[in-house]
Protein backbone atom coordinates (compact mmCIF):
# COMPACT_ATOMS: atom_id res chain seq x y z
CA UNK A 1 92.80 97.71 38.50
CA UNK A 2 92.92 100.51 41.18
CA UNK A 3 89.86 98.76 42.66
CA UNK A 4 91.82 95.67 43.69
CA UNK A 5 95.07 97.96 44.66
CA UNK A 6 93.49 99.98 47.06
CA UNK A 7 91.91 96.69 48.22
CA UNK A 8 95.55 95.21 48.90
CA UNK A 9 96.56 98.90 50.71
CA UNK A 10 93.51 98.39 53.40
CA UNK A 11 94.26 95.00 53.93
CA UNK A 12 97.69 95.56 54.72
CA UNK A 13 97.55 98.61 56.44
CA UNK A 14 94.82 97.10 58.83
CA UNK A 15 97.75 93.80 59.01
CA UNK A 16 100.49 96.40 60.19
CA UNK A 17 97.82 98.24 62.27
CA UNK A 18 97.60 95.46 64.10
CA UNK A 19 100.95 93.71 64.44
CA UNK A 20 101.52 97.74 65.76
CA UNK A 21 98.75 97.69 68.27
CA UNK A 22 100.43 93.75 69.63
CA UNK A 23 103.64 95.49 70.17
CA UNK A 24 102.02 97.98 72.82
CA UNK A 25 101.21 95.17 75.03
CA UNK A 26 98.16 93.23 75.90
CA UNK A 27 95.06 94.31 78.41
CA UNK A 28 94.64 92.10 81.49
CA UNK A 29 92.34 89.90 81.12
CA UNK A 30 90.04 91.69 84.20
CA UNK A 31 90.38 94.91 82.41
CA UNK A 32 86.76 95.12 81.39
CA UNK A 33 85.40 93.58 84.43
CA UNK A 34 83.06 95.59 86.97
CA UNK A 35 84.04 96.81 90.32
CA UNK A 36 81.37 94.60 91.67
CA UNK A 37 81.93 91.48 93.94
CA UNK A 38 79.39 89.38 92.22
CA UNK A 39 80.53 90.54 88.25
CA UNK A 40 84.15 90.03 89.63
CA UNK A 41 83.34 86.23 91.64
CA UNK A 42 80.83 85.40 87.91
CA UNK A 43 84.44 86.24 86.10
CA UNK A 44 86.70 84.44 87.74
CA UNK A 45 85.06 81.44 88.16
CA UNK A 46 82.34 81.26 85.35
CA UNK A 47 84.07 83.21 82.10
CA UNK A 48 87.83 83.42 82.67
CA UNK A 49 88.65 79.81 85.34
CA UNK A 50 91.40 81.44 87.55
CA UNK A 51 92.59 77.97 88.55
CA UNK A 52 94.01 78.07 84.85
CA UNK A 53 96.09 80.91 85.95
CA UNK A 54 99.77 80.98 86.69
CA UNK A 55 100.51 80.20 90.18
CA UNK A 56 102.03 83.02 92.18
CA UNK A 57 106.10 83.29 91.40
CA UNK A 58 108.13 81.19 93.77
CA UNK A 59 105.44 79.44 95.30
CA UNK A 60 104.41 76.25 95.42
CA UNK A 61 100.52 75.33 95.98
CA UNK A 62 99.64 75.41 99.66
CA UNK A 63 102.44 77.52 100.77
CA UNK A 64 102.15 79.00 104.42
CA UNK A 65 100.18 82.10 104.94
CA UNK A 66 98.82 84.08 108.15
CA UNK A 67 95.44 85.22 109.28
CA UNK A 68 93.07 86.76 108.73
CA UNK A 69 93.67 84.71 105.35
CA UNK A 70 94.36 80.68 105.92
CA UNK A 71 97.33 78.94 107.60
CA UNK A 72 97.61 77.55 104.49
CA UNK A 73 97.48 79.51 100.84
CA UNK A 74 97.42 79.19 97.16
CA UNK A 75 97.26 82.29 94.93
CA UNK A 76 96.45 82.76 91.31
CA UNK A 77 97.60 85.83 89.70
CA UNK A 78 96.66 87.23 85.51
CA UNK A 79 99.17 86.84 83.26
CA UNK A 80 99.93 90.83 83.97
CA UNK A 81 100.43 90.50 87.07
CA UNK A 82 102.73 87.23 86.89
CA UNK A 83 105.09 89.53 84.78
CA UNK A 84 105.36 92.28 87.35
CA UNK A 85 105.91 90.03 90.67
CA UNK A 86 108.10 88.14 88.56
CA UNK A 87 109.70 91.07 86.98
CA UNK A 88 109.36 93.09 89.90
CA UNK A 89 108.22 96.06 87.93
CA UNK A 90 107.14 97.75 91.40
CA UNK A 91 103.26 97.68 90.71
CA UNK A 92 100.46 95.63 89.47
CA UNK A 93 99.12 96.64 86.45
CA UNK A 94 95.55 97.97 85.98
CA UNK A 95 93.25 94.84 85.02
CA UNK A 96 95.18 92.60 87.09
CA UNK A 97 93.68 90.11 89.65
CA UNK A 98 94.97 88.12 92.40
CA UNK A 99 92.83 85.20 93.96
CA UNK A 100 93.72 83.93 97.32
CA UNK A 101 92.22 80.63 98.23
CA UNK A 102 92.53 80.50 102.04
CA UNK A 103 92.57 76.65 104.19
CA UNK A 104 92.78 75.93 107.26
CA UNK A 105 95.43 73.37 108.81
CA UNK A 106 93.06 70.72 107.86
CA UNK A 107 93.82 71.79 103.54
CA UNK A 108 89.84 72.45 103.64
CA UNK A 109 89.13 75.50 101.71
CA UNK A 110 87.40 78.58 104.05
CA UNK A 111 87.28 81.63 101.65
CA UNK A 112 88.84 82.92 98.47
CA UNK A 113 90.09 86.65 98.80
CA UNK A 114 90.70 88.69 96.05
CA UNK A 115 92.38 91.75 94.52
CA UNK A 116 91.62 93.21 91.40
CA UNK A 117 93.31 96.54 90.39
CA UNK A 118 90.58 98.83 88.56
CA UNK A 119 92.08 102.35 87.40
CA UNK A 120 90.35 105.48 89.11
CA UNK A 121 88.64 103.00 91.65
CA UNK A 122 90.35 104.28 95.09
CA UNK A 123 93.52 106.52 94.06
CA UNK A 124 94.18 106.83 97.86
CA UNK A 125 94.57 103.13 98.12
CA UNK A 126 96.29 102.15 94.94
CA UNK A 127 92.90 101.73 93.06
CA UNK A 128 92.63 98.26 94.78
CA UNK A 129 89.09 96.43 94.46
CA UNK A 130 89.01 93.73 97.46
CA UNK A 131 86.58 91.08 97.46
CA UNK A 132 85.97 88.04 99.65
CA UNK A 133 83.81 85.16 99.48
CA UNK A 134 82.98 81.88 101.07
CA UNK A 135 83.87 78.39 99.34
CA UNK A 136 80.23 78.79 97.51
CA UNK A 137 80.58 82.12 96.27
CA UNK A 138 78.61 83.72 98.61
CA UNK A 139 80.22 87.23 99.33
CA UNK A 140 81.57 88.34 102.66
CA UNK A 141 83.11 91.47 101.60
CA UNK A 142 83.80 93.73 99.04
CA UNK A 143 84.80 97.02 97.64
CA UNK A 144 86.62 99.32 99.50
CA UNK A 145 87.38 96.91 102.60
CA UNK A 146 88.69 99.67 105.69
CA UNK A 147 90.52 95.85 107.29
CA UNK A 148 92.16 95.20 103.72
CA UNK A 149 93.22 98.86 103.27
CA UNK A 150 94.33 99.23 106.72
CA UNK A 151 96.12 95.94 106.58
CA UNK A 152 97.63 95.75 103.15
CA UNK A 153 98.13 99.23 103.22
CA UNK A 154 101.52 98.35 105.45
CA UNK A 155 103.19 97.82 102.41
CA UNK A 156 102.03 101.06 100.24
CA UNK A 157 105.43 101.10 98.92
CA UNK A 158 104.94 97.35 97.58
CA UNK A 159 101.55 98.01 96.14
CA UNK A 160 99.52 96.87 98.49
CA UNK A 161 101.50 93.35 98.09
CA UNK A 162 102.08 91.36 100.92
CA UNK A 163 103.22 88.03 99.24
CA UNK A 164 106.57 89.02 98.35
CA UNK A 165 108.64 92.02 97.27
CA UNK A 166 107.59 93.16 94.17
CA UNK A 167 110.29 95.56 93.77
């Protein structure tokens, strides 16, 4: 029955395809997401939660941060990006996201700040998409922010990572 062999070929071929294709390594989750602060705030909070997230590596929930962000931060990062801080692979990958959520002393949240690597977005600055909104998603920034450039732009060498060493 050559109809039902070259049946069985296809289906395994498209089986081996894929196991293949898993090896190669997953795309980030934000991969597909515009460079847009509303299509990036509707993602992370309406079709991918990032308080499901991994917690950044090393730190606990509410660990101490520095203005212009909160005295007090908690950071969610894509499973990507979890591997290379954790890893420290020396860059982010492309489709990864970072979400800040910035308090003040009082643990009241005042703004969520993110970063969200999108390939060919801003080649001068690491192709970083910046984005910052109030507690209600109303946005305060976004795009290619000149005070997150300037600021996070300190530690080129790191990625644009401020956190930790990533390295």
């Amino acid at each position: 029955m050559p109809g039902i062999r070259n049946f069985a070929y296809i289906v395994l071929s498209l089986f081996l395809s894929s196991l293949f294709l898993g090896c190669m390594g997953t795309k980030e989750p934000g991969a597909d997401v515009k460079a847009d602060g509303k299509a990036l705030y509707d993602y992370i909070t309406k079709e991918e939660n990032y308080k499901n997230w991994k917690g950044w590596p090393g730190k606990d929930e509410l660990f101490p941060g520095r203005e212009p962000h909160g005295i007090l931060l908690t950071t969610y990062v894509t499973d990507g990006a979890f591997s290379a801080i954790e890893e420290k692979k020396g860059s982010i990958p492309y489709g990864s996201i970072i979400v800040k959520e910035n308090y003040c002393p009082e643990k009241m949240l005042k703004a969520l700040t993110v970063m969200y690597k999108v390939k060919g977005y801003d080649a001068e600055h690491n192709d970083w998409f910046w984005a910052s909104y109030l507690p209600d998603g109303e946005i305060v920034a976004e795009g290619m922010v000149k005070e997150c450039n300037d600021c996070h732009g300190q530690r080129k060498d790191n990625d644009y990572i401020m956190t930790d060493e990533i390295k």
